[in-house]
C-alpha atoms as a PDB file:
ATOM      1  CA  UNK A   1      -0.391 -45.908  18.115  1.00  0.00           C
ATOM      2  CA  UNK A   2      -1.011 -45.038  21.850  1.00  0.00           C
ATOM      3  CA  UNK A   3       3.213 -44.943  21.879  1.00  0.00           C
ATOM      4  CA  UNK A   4       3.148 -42.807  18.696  1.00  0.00           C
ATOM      5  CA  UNK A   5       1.435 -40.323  20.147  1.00  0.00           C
ATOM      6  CA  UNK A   6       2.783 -40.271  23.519  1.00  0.00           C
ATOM      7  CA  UNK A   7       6.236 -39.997  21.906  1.00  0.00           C
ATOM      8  CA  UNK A   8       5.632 -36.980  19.895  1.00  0.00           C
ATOM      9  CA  UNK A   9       3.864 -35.298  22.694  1.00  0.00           C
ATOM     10  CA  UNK A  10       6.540 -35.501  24.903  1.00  0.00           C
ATOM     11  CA  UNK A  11       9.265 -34.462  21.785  1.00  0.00           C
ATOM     12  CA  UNK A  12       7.152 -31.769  21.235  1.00  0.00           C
ATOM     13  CA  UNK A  13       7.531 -30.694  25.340  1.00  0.00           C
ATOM     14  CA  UNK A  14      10.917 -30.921  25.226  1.00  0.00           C
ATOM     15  CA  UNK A  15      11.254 -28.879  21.848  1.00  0.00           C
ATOM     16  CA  UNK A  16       9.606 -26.036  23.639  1.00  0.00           C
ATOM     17  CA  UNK A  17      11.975 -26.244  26.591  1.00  0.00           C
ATOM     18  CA  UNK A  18      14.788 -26.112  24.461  1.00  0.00           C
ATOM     19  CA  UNK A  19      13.970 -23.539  22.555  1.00  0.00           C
ATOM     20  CA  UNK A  20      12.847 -21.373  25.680  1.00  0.00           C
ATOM     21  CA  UNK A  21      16.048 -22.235  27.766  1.00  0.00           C
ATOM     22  CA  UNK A  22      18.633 -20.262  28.317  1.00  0.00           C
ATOM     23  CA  UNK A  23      22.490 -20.718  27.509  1.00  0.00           C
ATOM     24  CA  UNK A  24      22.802 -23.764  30.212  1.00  0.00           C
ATOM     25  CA  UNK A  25      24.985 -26.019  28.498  1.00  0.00           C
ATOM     26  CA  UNK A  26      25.560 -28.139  31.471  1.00  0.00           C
ATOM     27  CA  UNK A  27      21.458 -29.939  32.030  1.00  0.00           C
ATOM     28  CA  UNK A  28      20.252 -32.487  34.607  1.00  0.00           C
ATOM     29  CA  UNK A  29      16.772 -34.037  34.035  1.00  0.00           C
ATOM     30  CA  UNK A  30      15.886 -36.461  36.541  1.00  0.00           C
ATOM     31  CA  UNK A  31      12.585 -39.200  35.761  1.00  0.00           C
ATOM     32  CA  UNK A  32      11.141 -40.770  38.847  1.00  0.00           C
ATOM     33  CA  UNK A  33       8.656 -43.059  39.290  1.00  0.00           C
ATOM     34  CA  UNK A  34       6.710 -41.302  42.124  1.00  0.00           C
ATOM     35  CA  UNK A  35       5.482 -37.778  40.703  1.00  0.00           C
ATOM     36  CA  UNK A  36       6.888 -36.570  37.388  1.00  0.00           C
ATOM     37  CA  UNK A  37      10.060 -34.983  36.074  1.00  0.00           C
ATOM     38  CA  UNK A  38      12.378 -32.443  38.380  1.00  0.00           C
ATOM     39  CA  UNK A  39      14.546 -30.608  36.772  1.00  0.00           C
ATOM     40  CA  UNK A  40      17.733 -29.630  37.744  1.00  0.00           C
ATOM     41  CA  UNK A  41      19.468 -27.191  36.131  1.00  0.00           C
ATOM     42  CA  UNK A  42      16.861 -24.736  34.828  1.00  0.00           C
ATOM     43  CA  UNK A  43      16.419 -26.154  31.058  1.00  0.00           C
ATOM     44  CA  UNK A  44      15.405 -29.306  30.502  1.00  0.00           C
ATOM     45  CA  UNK A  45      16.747 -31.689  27.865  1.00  0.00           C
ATOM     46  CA  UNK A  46      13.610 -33.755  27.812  1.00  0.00           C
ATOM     47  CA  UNK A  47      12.580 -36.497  30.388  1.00  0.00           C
ATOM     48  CA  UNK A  48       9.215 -37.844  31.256  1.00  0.00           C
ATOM     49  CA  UNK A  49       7.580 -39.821  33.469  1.00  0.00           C
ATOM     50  CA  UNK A  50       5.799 -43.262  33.291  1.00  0.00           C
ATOM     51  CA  UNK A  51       3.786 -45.031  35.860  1.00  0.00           C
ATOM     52  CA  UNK A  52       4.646 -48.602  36.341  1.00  0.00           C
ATOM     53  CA  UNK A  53       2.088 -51.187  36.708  1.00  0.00           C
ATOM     54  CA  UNK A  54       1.403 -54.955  35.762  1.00  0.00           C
ATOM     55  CA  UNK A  55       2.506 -56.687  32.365  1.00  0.00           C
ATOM     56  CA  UNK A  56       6.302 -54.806  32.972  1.00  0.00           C
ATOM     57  CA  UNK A  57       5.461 -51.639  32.335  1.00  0.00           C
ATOM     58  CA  UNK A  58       8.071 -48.915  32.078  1.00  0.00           C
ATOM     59  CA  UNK A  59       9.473 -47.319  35.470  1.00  0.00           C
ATOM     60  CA  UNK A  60      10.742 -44.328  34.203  1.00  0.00           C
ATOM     61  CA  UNK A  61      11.028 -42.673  30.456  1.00  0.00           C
ATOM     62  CA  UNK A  62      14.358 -40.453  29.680  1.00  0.00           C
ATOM     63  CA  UNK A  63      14.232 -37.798  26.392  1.00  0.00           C
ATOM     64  CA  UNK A  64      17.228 -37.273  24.400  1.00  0.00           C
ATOM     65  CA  UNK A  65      17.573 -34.931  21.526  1.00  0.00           C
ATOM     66  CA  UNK A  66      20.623 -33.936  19.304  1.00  0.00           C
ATOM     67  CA  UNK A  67      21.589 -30.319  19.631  1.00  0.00           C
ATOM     68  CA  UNK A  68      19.187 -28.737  17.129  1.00  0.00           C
ATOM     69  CA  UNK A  69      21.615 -26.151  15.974  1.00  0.00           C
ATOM     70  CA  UNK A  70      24.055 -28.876  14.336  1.00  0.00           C
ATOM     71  CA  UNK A  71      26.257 -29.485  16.642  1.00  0.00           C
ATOM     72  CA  UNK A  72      27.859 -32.469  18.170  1.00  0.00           C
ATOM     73  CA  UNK A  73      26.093 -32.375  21.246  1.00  0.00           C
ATOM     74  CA  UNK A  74      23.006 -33.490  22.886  1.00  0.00           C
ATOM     75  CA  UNK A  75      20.594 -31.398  24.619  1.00  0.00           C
ATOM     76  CA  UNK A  76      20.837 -32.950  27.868  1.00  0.00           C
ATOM     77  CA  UNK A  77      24.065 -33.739  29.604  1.00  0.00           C
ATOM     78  CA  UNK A  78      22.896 -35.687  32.821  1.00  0.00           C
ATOM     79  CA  UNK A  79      19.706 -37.502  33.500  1.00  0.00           C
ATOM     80  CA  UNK A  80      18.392 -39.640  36.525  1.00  0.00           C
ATOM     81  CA  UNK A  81      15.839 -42.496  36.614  1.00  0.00           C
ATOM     82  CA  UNK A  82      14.843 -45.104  38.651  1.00  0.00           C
ATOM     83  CA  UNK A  83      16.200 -48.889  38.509  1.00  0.00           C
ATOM     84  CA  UNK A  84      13.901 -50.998  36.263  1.00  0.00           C
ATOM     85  CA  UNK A  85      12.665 -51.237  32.368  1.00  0.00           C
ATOM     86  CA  UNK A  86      13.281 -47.243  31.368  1.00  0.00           C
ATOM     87  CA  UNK A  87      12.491 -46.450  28.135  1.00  0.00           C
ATOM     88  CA  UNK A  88      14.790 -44.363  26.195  1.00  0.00           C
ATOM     89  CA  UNK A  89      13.217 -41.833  23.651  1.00  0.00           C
ATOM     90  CA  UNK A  90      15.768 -39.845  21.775  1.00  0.00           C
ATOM     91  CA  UNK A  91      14.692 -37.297  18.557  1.00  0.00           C
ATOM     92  CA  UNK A  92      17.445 -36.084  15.887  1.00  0.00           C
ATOM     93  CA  UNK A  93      16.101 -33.249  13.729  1.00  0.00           C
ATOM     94  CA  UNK A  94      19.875 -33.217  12.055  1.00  0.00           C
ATOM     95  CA  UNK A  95      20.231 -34.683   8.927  1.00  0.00           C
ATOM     96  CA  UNK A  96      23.796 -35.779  10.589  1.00  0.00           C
ATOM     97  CA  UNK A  97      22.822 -39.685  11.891  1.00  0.00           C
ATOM     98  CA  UNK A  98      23.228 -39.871  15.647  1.00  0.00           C
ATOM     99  CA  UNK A  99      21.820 -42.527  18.065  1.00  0.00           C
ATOM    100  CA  UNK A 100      21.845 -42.538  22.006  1.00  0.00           C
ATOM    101  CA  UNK A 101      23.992 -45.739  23.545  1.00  0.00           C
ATOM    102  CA  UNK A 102      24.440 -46.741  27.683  1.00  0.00           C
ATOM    103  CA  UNK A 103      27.391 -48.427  28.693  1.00  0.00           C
ATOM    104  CA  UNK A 104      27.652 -49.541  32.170  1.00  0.00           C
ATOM    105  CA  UNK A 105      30.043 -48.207  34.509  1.00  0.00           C
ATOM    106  CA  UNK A 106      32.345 -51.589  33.165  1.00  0.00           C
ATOM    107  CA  UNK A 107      32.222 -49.743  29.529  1.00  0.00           C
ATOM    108  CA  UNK A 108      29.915 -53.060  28.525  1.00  0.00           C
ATOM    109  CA  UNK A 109      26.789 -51.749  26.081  1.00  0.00           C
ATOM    110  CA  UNK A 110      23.586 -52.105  27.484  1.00  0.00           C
ATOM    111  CA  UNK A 111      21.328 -50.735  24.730  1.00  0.00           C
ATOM    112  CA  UNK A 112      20.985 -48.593  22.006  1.00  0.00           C
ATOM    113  CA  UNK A 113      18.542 -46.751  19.404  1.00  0.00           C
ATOM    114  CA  UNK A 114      18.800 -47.102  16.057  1.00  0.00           C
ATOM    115  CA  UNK A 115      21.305 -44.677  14.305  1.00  0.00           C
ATOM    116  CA  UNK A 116      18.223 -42.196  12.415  1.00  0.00           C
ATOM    117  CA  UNK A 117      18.801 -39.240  10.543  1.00  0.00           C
ATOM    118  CA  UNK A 118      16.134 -36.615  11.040  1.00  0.00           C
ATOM    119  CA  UNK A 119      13.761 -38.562  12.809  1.00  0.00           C
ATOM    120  CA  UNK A 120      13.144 -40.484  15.768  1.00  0.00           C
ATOM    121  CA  UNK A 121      13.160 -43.322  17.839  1.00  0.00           C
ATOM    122  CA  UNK A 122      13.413 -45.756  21.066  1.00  0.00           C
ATOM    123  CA  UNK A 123      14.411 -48.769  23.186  1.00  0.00           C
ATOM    124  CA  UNK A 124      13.525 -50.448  26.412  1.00  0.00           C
ATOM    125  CA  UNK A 125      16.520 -50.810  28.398  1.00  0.00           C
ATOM    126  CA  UNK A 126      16.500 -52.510  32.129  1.00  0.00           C
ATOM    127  CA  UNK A 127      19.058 -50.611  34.126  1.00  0.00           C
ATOM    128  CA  UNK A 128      20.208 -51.420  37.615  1.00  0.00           C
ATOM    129  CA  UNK A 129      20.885 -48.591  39.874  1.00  0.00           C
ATOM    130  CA  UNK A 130      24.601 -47.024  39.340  1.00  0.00           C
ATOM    131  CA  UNK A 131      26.085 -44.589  37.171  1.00  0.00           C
ATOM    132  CA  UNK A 132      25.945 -45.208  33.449  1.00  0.00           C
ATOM    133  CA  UNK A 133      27.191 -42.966  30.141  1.00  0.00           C
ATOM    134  CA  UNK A 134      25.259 -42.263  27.293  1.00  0.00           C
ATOM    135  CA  UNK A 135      26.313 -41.421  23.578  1.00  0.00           C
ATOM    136  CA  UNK A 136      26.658 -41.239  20.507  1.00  0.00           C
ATOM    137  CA  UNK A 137      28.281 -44.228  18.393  1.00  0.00           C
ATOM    138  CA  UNK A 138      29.202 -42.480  15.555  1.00  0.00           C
ATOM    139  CA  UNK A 139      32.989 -42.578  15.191  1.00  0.00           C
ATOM    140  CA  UNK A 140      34.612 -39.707  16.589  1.00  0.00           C
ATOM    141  CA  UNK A 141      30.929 -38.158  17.703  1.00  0.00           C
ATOM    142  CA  UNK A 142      31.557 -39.206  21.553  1.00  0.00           C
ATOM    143  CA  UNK A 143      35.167 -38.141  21.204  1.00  0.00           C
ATOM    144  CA  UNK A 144      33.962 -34.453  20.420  1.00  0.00           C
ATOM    145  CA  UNK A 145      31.540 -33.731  23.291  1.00  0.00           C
ATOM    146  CA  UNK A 146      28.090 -36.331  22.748  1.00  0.00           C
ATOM    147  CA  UNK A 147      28.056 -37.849  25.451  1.00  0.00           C
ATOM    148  CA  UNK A 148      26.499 -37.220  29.206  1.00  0.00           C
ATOM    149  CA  UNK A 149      25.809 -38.508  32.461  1.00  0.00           C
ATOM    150  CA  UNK A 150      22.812 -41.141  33.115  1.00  0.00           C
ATOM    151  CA  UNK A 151      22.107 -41.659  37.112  1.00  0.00           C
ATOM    152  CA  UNK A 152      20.358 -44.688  38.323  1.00  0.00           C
ATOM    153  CA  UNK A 153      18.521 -45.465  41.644  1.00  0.00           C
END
């Protein structure tokens, strides 16, 4: 329940900074796991922090939305966390299904949500530090512009 409500607070953050941003296309949200989120670009896309502790807690948490205006596009285009279990939140409030996948620099998979129309959801993924892409699965969905940018150090 604790998760529930952590996850909606933090879709409800980054609905607000989406709706009060600008015409950035191009956003960077960093998660770190020593103070909080930094953003880069001057709109955020979503992106929180987690502190990590005993029992494998989550090092970092990373926001995702689909582009509330319909299009095939997420909010965020780039994101940076820090190596370890990060936890991948992403909200959809299309009623087109989308998901948010990360393949590895050697194009392998290395986790996924589930594909969710108007909704949302997560997964834990553990992520070593390098560069990584995340998208969207849906045929021809990547192809037209989902897809950005995910950081890792």
């Amino acid at each position: 329940m604790k998760k529930l409500a952590a996850f909606l607070v933090l879709a409800l953050a980054a609905l607000t900074l989406v709706a009060c941003g600008g015409g950035d296309d191009d956003t960077t949200t960093t998660a770190t796991s020593g103070g909080g989120t930094e953003n880069n670009a001057g709109t955020s896309g979503g992106g929180a922090e987690k502190a990590g502790g005993a029992g494998g807690a989550t090092s970092a948490t990373l926001s995702f939305e689909a582009d509330p205006d319909g299009a095939l596009a997420y909010t965020t285009t780039s994101a940076t966390a820090k190596a370890g279990k990060v936890e991948v939140l992403f909200d959809n409030p299309q009623s087109l299904t989308h998901d948010v996948a990360i393949e590895s620099s050697g194009g392998e998979e290395v986790g996924a949500t589930e594909l969710i129309t108007d909704g949302s959801d997560s997964t834990t993924v553990e992520l070593e530090p390098g560069s990584y892409t995340f998208y969207c699965s849906v045929p021809g969905h990547r192809e037209a512009g989902m897809e950005g940018t995910l950081t890792v150090k």
